[in-house]
N, C-alpha and C. Protein backbone atom coordinates (compact mmCIF):
# COMPACT_ATOMS: atom_id res chain seq x y z
N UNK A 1 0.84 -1.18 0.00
CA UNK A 1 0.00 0.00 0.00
C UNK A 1 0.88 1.24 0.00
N UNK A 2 0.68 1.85 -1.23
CA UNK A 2 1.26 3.71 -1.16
C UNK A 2 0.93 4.47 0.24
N UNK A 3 1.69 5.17 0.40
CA UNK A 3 1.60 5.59 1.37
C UNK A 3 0.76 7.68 1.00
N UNK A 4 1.13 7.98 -0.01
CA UNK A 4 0.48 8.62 -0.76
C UNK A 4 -0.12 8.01 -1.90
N UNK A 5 -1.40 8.06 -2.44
CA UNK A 5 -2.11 7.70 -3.57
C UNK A 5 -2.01 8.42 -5.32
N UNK A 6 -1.85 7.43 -5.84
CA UNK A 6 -0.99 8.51 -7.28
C UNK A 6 -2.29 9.15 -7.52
N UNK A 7 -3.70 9.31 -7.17
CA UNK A 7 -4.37 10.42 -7.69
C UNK A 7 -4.07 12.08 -6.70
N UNK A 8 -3.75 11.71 -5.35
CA UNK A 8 -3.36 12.92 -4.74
C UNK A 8 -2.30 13.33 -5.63
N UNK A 9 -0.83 12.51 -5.80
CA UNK A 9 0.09 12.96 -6.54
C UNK A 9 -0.17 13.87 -7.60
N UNK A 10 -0.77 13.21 -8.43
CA UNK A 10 -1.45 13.53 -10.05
C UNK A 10 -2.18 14.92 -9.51
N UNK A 11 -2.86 15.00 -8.66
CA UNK A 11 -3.69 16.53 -8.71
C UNK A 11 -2.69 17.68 -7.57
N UNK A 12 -1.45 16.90 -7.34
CA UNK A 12 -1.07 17.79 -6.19
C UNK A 12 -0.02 18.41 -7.80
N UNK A 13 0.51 17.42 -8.64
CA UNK A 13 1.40 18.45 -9.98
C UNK A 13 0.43 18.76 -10.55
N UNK A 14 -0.98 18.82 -10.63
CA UNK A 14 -1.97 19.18 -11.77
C UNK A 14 -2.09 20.80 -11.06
N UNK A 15 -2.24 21.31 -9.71
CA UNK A 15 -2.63 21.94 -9.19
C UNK A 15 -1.14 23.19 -9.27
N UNK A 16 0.33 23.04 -9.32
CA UNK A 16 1.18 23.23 -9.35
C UNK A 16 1.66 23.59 -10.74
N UNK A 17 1.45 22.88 -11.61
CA UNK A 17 0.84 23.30 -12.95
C UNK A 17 0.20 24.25 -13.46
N UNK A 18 -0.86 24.48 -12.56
CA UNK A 18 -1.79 25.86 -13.06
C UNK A 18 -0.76 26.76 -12.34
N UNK A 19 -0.24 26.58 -11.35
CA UNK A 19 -0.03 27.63 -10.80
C UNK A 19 1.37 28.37 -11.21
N UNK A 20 2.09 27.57 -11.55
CA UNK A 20 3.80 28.00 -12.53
C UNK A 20 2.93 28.63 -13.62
N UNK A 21 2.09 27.91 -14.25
CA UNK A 21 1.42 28.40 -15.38
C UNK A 21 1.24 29.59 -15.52
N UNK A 22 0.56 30.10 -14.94
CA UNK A 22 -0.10 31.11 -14.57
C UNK A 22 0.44 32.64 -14.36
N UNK A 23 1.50 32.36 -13.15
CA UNK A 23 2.38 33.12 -12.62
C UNK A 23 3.52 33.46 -14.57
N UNK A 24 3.54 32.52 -15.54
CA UNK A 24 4.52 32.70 -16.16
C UNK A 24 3.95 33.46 -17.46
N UNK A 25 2.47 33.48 -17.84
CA UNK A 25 2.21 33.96 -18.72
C UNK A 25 1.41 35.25 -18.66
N UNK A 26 1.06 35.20 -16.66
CA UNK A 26 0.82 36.60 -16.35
C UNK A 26 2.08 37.11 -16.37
N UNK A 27 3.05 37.11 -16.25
CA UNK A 27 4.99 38.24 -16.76
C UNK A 27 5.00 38.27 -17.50
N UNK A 28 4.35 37.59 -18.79
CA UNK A 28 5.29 37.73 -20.25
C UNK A 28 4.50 39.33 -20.32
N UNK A 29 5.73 40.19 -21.06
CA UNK A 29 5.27 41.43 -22.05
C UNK A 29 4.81 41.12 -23.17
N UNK A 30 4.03 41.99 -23.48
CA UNK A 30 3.46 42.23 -24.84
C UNK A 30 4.41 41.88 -25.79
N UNK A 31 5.76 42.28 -25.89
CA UNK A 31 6.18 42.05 -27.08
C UNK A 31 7.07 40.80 -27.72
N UNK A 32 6.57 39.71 -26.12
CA UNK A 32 6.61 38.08 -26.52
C UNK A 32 5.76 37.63 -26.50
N UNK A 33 4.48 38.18 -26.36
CA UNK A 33 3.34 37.72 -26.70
C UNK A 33 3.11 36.66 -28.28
N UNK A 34 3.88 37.61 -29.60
CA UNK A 34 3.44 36.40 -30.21
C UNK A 34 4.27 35.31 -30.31
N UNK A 35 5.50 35.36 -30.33
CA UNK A 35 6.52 34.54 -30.32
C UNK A 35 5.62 33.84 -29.15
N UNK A 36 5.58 33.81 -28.23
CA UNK A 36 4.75 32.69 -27.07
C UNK A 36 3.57 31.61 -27.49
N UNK A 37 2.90 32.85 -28.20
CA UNK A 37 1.44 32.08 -29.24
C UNK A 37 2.16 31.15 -30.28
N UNK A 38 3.06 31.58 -30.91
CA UNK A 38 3.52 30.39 -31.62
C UNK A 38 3.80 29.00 -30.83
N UNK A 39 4.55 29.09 -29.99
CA UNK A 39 5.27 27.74 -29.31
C UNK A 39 4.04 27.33 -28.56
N UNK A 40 2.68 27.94 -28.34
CA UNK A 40 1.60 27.17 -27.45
C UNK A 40 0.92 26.87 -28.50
N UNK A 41 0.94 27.46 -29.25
CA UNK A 41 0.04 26.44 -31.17
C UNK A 41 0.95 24.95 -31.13
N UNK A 42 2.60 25.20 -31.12
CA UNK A 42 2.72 24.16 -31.67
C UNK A 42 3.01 23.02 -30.64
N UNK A 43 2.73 23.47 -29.24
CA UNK A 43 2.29 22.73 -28.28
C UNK A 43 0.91 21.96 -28.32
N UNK A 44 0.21 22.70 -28.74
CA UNK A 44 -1.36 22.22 -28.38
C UNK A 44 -1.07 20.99 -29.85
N UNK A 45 -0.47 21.50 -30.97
CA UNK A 45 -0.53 20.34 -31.90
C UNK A 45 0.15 19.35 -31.48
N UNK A 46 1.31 19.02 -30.78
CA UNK A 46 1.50 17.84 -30.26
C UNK A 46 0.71 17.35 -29.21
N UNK A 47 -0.50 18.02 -28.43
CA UNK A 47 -1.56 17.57 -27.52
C UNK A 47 -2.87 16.60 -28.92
N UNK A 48 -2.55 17.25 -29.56
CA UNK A 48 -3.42 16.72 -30.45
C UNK A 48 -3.12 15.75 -30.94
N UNK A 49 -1.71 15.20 -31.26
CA UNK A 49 -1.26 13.84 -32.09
C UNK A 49 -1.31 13.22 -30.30
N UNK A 50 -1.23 13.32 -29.13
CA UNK A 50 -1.29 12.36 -27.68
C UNK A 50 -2.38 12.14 -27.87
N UNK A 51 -3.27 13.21 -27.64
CA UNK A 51 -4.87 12.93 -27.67
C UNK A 51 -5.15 11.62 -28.54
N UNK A 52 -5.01 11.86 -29.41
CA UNK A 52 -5.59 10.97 -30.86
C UNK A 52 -4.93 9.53 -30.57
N UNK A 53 -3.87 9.43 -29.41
CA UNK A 53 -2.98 8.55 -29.79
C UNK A 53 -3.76 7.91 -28.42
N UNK A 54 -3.90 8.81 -27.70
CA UNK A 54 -5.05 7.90 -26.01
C UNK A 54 -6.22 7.58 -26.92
N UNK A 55 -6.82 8.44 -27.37
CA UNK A 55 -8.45 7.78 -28.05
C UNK A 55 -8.30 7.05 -28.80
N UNK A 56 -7.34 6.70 -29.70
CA UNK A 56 -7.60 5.09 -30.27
C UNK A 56 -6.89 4.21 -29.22
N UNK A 57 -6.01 3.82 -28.40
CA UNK A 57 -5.19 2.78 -27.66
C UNK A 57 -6.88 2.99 -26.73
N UNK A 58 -7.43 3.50 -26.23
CA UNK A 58 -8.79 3.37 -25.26
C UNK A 58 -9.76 2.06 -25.84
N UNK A 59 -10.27 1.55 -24.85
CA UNK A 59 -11.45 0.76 -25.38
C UNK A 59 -12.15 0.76 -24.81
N UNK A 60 -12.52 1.92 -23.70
CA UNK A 60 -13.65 2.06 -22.79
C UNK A 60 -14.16 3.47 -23.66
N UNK A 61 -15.71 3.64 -23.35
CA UNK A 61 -16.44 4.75 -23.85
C UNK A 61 -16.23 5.86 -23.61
N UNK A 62 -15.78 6.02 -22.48
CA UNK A 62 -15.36 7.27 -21.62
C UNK A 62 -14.16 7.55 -21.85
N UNK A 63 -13.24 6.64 -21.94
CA UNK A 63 -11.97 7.07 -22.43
C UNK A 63 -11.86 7.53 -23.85
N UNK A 64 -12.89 6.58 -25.13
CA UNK A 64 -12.78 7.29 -26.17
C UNK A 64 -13.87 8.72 -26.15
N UNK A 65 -14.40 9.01 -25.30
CA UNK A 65 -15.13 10.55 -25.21
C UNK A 65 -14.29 11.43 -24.99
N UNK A 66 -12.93 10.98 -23.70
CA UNK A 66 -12.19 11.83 -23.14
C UNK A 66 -10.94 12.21 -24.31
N UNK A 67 -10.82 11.47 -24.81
CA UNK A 67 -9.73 11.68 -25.83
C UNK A 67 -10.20 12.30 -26.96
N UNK A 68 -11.89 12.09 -27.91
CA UNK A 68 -12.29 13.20 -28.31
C UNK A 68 -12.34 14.35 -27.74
N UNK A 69 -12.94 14.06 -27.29
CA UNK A 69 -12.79 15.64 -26.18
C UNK A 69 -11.94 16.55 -26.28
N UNK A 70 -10.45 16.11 -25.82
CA UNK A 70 -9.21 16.39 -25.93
C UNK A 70 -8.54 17.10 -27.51
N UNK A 71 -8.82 16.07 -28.27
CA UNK A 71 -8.12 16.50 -29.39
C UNK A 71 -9.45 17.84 -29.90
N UNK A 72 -10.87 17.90 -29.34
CA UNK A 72 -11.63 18.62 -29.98
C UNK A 72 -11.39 19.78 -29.64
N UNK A 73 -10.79 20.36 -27.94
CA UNK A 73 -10.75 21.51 -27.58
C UNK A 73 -8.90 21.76 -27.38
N UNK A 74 -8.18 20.53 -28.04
CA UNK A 74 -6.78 21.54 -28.44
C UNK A 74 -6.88 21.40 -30.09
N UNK A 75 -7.59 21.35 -30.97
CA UNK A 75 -7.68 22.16 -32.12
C UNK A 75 -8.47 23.68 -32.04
N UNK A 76 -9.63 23.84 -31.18
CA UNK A 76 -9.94 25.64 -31.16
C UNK A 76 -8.82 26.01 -30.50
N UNK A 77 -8.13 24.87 -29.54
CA UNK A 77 -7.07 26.73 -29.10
C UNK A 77 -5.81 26.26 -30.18
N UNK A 78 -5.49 25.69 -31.13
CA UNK A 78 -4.50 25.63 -32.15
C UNK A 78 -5.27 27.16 -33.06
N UNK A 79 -6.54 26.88 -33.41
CA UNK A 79 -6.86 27.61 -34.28
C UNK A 79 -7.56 29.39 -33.68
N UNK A 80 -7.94 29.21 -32.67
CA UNK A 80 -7.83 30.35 -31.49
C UNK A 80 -6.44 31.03 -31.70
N UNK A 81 -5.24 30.55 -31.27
CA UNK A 81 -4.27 30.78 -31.17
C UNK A 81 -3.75 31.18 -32.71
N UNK A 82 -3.76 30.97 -33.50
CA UNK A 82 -3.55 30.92 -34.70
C UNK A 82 -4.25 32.75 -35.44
N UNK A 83 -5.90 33.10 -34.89
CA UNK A 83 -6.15 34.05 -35.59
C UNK A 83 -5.84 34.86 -34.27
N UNK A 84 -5.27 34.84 -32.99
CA UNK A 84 -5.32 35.95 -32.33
C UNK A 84 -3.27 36.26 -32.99
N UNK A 85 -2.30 35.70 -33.03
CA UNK A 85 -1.14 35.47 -33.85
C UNK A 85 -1.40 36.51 -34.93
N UNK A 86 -2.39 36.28 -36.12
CA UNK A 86 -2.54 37.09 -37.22
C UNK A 86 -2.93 38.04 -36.85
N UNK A 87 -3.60 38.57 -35.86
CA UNK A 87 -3.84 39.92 -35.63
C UNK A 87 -3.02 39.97 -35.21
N UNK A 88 -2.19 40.24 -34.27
CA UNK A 88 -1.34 40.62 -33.51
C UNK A 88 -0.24 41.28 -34.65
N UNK A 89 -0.20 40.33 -35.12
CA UNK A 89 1.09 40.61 -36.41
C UNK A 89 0.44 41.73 -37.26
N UNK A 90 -0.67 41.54 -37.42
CA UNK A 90 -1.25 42.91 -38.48
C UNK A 90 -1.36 44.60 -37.97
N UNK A 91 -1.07 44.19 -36.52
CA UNK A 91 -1.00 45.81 -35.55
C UNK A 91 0.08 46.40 -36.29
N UNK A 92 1.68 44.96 -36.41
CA UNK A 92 2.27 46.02 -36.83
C UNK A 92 3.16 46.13 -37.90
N UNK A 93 1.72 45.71 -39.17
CA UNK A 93 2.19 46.36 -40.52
C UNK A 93 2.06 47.75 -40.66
N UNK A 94 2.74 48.50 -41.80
CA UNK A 94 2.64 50.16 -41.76
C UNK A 94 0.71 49.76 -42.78
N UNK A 95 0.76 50.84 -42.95
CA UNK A 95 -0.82 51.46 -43.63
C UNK A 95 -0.34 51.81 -44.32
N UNK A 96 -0.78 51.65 -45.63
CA UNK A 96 -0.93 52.50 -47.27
C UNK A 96 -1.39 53.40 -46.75
């Protein structure tokens, strides 16, 4: 018998997680803002090839829901991420 349980574990780095998180993308300045959006696009696309890769190895229902799931809401923030990037970049073209 564990003497700690790997779901405390699992939510004690899940919880530690948000919180580095957090603290690191409330500091960034504006003017790594997009350079940042890039590397979390091409983060979320490797969440998307894991995802895809848990929902087929799954053979329970819930696990293949959870892994749709997954790959369904890291493609809006691939593509979220993607048109807030193009604006950003269009602030600073000059004007005809």
């Amino acid at each position: 018998m564990d003497v700690i349980s790997h779901t405390t574990i699992n939510l004690i780095i899940f919880v530690l997680a948000i919180y580095v998180g957090y603290h690191v993308v409330w500091n960034v300045t504006p003017a790594l803002h997009t350079p940042l959006m890039a590397v979390t696009n091409a983060i979320s696309a490797i969440v998307i090839v894991g995802a895809m890769l848990a929902a087929a190895l799954t053979v329970t229902p819930v696990g293949k829901f959870m892994g749709t799931l997954a790959v369904a809401l890291a493609a809006v923030n691939v593509f979220g991420g993607f048109l807030v990037t193009r604006r950003m970049l269009e602030m600073f073209k000059k004007k005809k």
